[in-house]
C-alpha atoms as a PDB file:
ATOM      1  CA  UNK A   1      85.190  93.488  96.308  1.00  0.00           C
ATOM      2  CA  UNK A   2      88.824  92.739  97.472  1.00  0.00           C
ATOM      3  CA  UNK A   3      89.674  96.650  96.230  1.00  0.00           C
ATOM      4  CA  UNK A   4      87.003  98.278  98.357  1.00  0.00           C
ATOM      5  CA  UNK A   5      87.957  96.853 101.456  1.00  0.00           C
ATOM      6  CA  UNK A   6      91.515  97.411 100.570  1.00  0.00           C
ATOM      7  CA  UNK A   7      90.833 100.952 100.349  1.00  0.00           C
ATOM      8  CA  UNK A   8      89.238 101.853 103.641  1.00  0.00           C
ATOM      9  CA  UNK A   9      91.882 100.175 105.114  1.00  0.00           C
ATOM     10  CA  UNK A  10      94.658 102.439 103.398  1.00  0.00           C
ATOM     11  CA  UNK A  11      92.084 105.527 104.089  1.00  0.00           C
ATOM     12  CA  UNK A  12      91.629 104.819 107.738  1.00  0.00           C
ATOM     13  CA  UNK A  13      95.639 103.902 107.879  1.00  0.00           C
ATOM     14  CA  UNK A  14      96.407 107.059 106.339  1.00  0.00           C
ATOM     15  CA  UNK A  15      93.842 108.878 108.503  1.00  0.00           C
ATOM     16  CA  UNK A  16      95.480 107.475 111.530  1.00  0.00           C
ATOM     17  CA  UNK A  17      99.167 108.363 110.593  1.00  0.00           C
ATOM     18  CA  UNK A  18      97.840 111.791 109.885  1.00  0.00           C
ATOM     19  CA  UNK A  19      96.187 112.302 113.125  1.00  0.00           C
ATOM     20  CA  UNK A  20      99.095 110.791 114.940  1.00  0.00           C
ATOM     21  CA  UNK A  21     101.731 112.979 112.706  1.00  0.00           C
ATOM     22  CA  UNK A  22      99.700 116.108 113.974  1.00  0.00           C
ATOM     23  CA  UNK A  23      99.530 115.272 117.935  1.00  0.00           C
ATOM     24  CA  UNK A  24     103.452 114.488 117.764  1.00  0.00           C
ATOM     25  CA  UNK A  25     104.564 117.296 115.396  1.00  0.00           C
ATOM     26  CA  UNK A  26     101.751 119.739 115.959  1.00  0.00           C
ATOM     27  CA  UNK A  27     103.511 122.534 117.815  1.00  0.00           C
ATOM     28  CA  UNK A  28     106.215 122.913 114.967  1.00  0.00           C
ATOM     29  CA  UNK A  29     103.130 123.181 112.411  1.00  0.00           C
ATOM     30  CA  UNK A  30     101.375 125.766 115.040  1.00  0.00           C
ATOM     31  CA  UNK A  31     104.680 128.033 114.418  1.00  0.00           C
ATOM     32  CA  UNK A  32     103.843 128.176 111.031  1.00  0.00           C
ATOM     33  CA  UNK A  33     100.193 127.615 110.144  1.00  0.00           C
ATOM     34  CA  UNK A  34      97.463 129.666 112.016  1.00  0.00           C
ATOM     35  CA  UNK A  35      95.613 126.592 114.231  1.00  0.00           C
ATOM     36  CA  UNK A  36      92.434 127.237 112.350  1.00  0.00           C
ATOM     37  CA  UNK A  37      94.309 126.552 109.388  1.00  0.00           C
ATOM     38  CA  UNK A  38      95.648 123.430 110.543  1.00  0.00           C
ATOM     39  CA  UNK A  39      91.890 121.898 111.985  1.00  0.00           C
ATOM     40  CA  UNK A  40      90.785 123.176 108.743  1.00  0.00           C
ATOM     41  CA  UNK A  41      92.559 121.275 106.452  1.00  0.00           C
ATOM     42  CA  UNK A  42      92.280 118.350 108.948  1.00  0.00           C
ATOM     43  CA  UNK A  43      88.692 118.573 108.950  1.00  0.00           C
ATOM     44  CA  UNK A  44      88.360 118.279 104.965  1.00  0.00           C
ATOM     45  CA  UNK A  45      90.967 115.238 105.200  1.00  0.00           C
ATOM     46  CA  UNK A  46      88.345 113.029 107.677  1.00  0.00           C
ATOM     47  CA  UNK A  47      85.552 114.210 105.733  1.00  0.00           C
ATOM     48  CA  UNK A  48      86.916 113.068 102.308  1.00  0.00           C
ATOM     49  CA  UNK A  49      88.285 109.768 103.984  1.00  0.00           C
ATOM     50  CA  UNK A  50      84.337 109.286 105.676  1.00  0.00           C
ATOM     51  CA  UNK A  51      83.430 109.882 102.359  1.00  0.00           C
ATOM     52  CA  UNK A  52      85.601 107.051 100.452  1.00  0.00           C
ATOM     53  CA  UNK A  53      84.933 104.476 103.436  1.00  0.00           C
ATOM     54  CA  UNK A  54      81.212 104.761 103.262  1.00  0.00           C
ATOM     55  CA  UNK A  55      81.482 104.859  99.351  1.00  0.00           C
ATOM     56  CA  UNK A  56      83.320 101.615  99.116  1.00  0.00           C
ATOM     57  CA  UNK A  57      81.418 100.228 102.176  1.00  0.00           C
ATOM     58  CA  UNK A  58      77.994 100.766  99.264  1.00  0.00           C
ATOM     59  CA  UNK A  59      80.272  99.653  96.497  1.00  0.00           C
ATOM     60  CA  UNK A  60      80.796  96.387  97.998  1.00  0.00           C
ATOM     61  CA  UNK A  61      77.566  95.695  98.977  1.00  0.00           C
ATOM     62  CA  UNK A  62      76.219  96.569  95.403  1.00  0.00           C
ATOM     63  CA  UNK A  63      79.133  94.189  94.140  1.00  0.00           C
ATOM     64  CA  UNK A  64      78.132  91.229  95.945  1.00  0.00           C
ATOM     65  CA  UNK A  65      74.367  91.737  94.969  1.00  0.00           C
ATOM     66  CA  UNK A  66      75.554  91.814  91.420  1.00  0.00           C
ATOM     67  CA  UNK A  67      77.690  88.628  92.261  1.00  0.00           C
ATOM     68  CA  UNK A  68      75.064  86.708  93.287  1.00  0.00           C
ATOM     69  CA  UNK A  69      72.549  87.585  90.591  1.00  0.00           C
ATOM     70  CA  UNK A  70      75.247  86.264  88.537  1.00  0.00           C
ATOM     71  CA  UNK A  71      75.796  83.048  90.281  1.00  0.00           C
ATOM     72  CA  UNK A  72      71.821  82.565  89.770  1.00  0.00           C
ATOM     73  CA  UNK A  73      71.748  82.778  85.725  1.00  0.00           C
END
């Protein structure tokens, strides 16, 4: 249970650092990579971090239902 809420932090940390990495350093990436390019890949980044914090958020849940079955044998 300690794991799963270890992870969304690191996911929403990493989230964070990569939103603030693009609104500091996002006109050197712009002379690069085509914008759409950039919100693209940004875009599949939140959605696969939504997708592990709401994954461990049922994980835990389902964990401490199994815990407490346990604790009643």
């Amino acid at each position: 249970m300690d794991k799963c809420t270890s992870e969304q932090f690191w996911t929403v940390a990493a989230l964070t650092a990569a939103d603030g990495f693009l609104l500091t350093n996002g006109w050197d990436l712009e002379k690069r990579f085509s914008y759409g390019g950039i919100m693209l890949v940004l875009t599949v980044l939140t959605c696969w971090g939504i997708w592990i914090i709401v994954e461990r958020h049922k994980y835990y849940f389902i964990s401490q239902r199994d815990l407490k079955a346990l604790h009643l044998l």
